[in-house]
PDB file of N, CA and C in Angstrom:
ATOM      1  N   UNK A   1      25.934   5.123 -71.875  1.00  0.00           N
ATOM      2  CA  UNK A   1      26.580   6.388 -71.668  1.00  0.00           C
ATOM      3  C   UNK A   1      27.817   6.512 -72.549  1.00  0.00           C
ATOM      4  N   UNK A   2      27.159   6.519 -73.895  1.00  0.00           N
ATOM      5  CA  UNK A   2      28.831   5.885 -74.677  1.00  0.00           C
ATOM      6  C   UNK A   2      28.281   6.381 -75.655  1.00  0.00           C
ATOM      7  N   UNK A   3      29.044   6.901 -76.524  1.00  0.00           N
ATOM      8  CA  UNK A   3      30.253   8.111 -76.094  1.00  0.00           C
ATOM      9  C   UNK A   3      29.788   8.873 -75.643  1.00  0.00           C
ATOM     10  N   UNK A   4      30.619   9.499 -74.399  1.00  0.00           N
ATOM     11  CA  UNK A   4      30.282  10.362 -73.121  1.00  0.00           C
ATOM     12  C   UNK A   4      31.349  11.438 -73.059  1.00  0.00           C
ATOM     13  N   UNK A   5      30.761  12.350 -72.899  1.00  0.00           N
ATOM     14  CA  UNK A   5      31.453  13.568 -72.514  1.00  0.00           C
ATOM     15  C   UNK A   5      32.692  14.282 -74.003  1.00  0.00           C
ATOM     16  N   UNK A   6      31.450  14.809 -74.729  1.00  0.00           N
ATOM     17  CA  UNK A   6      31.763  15.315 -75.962  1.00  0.00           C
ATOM     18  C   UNK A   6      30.961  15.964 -76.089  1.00  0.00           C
ATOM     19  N   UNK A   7      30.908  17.051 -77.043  1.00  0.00           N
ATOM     20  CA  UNK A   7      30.756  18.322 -77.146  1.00  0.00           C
ATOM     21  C   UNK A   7      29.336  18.009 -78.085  1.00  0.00           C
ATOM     22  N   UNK A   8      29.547  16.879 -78.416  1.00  0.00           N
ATOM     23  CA  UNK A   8      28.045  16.589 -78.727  1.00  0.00           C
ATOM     24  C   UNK A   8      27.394  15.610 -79.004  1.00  0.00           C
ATOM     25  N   UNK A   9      27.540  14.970 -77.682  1.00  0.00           N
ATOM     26  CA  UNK A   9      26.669  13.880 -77.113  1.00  0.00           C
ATOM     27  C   UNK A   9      25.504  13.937 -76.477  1.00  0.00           C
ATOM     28  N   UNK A  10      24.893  15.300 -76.380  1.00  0.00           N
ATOM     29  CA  UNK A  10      23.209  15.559 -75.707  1.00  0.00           C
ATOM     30  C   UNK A  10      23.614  15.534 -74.199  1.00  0.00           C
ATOM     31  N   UNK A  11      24.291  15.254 -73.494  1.00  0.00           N
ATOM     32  CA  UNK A  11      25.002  15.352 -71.949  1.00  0.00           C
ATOM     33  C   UNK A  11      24.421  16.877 -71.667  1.00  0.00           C
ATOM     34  N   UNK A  12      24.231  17.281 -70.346  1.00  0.00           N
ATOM     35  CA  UNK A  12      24.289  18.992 -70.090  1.00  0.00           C
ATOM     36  C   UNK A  12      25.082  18.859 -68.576  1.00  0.00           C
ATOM     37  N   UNK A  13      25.715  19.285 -68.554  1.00  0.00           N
ATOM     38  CA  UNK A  13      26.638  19.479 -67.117  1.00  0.00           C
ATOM     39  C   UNK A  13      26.693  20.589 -66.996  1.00  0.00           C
ATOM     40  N   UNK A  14      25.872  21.143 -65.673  1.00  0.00           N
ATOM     41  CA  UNK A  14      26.338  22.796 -64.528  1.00  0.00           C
ATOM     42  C   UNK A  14      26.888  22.469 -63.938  1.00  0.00           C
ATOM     43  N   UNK A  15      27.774  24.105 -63.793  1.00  0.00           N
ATOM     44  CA  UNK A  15      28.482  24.289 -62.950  1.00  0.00           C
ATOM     45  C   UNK A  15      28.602  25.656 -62.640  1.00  0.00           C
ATOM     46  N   UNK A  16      29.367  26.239 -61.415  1.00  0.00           N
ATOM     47  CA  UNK A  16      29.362  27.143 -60.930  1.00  0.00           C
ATOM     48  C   UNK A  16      31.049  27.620 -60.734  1.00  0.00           C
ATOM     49  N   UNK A  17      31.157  28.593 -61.151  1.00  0.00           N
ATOM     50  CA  UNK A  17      33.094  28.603 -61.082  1.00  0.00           C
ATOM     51  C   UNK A  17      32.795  29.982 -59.903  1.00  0.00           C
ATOM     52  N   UNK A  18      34.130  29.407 -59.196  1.00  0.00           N
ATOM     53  CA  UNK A  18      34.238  29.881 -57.959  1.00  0.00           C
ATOM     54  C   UNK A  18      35.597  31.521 -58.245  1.00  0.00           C
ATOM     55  N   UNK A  19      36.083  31.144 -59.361  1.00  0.00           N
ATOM     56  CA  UNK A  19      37.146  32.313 -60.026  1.00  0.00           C
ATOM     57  C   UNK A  19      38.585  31.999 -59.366  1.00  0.00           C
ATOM     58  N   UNK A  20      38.519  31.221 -58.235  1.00  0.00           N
ATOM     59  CA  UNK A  20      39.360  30.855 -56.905  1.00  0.00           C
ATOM     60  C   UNK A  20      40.555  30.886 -58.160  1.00  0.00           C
ATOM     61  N   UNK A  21      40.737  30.074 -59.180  1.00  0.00           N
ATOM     62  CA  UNK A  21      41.989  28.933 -59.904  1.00  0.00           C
ATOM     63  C   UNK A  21      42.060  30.120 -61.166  1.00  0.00           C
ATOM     64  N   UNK A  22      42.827  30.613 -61.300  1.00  0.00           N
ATOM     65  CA  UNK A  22      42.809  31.678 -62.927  1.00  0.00           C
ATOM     66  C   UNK A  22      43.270  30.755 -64.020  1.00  0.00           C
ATOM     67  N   UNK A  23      42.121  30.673 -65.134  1.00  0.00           N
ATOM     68  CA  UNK A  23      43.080  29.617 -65.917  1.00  0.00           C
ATOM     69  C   UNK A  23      43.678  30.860 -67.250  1.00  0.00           C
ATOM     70  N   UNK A  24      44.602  29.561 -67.948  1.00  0.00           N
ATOM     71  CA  UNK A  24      45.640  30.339 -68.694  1.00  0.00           C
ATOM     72  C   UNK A  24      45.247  30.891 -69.864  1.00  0.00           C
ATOM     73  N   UNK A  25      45.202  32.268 -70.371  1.00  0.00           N
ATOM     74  CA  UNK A  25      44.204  32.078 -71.624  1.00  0.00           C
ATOM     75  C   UNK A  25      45.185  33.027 -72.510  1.00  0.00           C
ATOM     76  N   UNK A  26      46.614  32.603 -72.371  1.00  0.00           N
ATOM     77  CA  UNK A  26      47.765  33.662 -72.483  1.00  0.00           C
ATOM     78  C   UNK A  26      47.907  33.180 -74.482  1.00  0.00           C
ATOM     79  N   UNK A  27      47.298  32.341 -74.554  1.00  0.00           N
ATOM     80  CA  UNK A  27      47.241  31.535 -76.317  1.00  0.00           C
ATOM     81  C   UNK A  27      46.391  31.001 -76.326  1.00  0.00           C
ATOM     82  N   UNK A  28      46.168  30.371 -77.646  1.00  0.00           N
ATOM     83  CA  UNK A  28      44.796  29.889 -78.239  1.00  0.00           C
ATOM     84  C   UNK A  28      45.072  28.161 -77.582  1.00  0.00           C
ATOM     85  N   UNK A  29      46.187  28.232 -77.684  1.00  0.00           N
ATOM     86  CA  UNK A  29      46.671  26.642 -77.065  1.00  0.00           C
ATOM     87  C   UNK A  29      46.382  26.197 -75.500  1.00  0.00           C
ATOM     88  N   UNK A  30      46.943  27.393 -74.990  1.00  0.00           N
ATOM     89  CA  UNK A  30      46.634  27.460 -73.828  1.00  0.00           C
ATOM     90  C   UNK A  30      45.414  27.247 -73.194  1.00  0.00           C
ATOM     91  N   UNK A  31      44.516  28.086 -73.565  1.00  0.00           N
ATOM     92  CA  UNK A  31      43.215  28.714 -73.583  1.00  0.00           C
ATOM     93  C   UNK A  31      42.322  26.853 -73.791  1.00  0.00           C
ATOM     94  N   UNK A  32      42.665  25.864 -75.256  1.00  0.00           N
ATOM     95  CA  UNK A  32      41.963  25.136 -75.072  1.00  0.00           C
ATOM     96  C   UNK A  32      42.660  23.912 -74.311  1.00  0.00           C
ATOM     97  N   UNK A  33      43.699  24.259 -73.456  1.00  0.00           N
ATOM     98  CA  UNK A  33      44.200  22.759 -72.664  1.00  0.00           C
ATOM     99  C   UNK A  33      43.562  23.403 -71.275  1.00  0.00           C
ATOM    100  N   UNK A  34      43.260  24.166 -70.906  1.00  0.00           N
ATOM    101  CA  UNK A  34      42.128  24.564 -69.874  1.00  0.00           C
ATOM    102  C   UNK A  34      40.708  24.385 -69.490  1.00  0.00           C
ATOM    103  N   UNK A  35      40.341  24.254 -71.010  1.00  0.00           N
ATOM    104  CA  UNK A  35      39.386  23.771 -71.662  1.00  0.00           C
ATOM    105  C   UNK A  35      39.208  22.281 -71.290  1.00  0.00           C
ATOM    106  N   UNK A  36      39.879  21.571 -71.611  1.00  0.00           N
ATOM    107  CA  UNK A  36      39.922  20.252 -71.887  1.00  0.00           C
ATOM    108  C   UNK A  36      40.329  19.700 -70.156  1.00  0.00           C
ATOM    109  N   UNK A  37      40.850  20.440 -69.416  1.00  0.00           N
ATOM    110  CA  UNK A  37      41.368  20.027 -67.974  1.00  0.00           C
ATOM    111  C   UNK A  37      39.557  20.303 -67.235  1.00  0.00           C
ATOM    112  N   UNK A  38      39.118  20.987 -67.801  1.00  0.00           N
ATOM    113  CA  UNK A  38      37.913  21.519 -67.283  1.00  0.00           C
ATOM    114  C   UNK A  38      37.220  20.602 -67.349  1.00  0.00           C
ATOM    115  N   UNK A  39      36.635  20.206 -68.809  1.00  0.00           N
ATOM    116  CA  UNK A  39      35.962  18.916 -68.972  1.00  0.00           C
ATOM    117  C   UNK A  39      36.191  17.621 -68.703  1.00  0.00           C
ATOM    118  N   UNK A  40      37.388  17.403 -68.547  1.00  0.00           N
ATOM    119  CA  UNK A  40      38.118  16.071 -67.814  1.00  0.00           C
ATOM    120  C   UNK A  40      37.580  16.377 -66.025  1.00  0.00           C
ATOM    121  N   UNK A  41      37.696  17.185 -65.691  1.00  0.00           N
ATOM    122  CA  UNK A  41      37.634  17.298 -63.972  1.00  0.00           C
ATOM    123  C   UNK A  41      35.675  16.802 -64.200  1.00  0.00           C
ATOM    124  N   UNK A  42      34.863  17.609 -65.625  1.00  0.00           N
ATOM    125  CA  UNK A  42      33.424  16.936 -64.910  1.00  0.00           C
ATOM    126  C   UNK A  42      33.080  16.212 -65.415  1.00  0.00           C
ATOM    127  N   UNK A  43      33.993  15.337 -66.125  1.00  0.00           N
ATOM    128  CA  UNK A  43      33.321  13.911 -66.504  1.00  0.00           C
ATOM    129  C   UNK A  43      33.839  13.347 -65.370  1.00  0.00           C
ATOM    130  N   UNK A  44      34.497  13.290 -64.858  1.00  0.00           N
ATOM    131  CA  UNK A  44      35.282  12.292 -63.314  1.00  0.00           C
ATOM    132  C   UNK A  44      34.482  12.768 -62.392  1.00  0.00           C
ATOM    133  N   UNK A  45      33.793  13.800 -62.093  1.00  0.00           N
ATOM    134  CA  UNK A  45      32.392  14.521 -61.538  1.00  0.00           C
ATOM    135  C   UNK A  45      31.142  13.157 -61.788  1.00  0.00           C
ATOM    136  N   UNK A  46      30.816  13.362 -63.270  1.00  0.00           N
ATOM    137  CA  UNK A  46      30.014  12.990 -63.574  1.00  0.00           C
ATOM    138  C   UNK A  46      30.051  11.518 -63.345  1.00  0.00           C
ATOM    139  N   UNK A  47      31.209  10.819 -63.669  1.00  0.00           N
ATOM    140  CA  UNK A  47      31.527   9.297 -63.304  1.00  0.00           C
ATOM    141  C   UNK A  47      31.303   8.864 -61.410  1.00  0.00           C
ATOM    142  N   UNK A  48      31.348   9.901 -60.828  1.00  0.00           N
ATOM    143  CA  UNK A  48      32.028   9.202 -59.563  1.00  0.00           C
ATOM    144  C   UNK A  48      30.101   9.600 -58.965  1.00  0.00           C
ATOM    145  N   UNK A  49      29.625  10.708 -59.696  1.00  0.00           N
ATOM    146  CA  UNK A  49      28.157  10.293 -59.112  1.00  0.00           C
ATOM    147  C   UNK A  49      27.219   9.505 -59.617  1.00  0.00           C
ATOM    148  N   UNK A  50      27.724   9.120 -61.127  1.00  0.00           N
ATOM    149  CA  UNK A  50      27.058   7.483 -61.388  1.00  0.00           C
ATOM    150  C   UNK A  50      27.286   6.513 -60.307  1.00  0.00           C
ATOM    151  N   UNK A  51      28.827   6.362 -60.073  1.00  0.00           N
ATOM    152  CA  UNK A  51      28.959   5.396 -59.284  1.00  0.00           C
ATOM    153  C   UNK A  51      28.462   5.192 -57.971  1.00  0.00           C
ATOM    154  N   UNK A  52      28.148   6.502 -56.933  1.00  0.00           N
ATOM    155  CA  UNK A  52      27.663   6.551 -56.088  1.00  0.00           C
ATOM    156  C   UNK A  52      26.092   5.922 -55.922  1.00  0.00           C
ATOM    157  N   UNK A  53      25.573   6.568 -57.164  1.00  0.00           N
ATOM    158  CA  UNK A  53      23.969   6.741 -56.887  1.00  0.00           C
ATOM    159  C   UNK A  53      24.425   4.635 -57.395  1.00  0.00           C
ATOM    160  N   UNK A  54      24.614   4.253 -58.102  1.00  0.00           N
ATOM    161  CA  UNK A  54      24.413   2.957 -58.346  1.00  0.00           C
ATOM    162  C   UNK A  54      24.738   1.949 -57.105  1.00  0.00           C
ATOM    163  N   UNK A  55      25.965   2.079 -56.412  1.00  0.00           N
ATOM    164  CA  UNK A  55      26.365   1.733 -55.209  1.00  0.00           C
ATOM    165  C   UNK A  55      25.222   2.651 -53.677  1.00  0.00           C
ATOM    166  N   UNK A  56      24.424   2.878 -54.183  1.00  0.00           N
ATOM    167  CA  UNK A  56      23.229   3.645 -52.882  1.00  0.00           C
ATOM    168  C   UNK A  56      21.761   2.918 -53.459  1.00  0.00           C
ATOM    169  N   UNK A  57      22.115   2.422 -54.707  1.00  0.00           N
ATOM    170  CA  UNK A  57      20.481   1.911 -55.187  1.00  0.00           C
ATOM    171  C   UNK A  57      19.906   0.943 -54.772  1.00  0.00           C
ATOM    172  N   UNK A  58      18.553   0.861 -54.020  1.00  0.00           N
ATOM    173  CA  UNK A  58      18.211  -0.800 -53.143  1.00  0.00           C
ATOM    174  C   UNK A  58      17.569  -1.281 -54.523  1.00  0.00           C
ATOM    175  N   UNK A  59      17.096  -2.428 -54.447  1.00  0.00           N
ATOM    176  CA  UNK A  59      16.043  -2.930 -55.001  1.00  0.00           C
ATOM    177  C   UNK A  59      14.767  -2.885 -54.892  1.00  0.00           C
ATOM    178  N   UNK A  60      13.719  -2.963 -55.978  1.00  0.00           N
ATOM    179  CA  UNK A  60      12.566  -2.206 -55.441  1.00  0.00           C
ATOM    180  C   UNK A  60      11.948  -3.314 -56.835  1.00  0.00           C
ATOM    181  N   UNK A  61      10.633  -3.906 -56.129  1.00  0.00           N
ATOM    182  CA  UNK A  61       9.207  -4.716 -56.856  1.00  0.00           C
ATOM    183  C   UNK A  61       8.546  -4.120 -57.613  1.00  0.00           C
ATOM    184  N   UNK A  62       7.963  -3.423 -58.530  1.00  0.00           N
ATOM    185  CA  UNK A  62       7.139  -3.273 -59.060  1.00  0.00           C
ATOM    186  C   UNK A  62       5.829  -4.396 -60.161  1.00  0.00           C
ATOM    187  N   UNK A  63       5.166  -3.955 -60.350  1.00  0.00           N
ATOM    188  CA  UNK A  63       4.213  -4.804 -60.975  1.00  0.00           C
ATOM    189  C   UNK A  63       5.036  -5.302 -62.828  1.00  0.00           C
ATOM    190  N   UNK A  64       5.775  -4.484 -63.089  1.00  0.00           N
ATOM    191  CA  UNK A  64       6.454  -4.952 -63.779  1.00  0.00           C
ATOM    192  C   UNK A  64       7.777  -6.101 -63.714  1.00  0.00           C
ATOM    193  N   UNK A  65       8.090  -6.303 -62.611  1.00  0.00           N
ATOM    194  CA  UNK A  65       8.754  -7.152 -62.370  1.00  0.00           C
ATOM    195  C   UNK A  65       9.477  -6.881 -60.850  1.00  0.00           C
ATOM    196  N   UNK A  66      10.858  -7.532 -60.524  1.00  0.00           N
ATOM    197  CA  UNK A  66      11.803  -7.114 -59.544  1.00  0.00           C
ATOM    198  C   UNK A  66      12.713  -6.960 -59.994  1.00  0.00           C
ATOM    199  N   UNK A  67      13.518  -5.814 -59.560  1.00  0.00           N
ATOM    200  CA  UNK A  67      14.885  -5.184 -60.253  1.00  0.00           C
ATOM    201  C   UNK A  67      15.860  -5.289 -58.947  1.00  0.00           C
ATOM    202  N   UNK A  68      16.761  -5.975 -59.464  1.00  0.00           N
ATOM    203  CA  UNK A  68      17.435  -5.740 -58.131  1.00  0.00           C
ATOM    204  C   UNK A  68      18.753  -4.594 -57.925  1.00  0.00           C
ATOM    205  N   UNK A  69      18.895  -4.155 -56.444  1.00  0.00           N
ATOM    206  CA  UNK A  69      20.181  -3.194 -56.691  1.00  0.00           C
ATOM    207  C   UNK A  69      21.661  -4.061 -56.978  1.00  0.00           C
ATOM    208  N   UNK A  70      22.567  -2.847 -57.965  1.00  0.00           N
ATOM    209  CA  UNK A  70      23.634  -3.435 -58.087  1.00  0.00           C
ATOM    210  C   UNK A  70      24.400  -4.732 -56.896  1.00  0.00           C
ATOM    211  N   UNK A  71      24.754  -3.847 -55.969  1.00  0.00           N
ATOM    212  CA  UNK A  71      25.396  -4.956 -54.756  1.00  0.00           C
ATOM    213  C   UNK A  71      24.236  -6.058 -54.177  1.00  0.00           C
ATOM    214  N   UNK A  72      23.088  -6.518 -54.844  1.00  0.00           N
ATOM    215  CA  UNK A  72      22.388  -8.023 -54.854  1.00  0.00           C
ATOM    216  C   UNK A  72      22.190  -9.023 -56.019  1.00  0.00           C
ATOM    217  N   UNK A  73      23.305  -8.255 -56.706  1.00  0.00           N
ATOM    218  CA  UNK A  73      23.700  -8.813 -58.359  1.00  0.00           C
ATOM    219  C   UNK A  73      24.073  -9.897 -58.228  1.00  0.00           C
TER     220      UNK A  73
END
């Protein structure tokens, strides 16, 4: 997952904006540090449900071998 979370790394992240938070789009500067707070909030999205699903993964046999889950490492 390296390099992750760049504008063009093949990644696709949805989302749904709620309008709740107005961001600042008062300059071009502005406009892309909103930008960049945006994409920082869904890579830490994207990180914390790697980590989940890896910390929820059992181990499982297949005919190809046994894989085990992370926490029987």
């Amino acid at each position: 997952m390296s390099p992750s979370h760049t504008l063009a790394d093949g990644d696709t992240v949805f989302a749904l904006a709620t309008g709740a938070v107005v961001l600042d789009r008062s300059s071009e500067q502005a406009r892309q540090v909103s930008l960049i707070t945006l994409q920082s909030a869904a890579a830490d999205a994207v990180r914390l449900a790697v980590l989940d699903g890896v910390a929820a993964a059992e181990s499982i046999t297949t005919v190809a071998g046994t894989y085990p889950a992370y926490g029987a490492v």
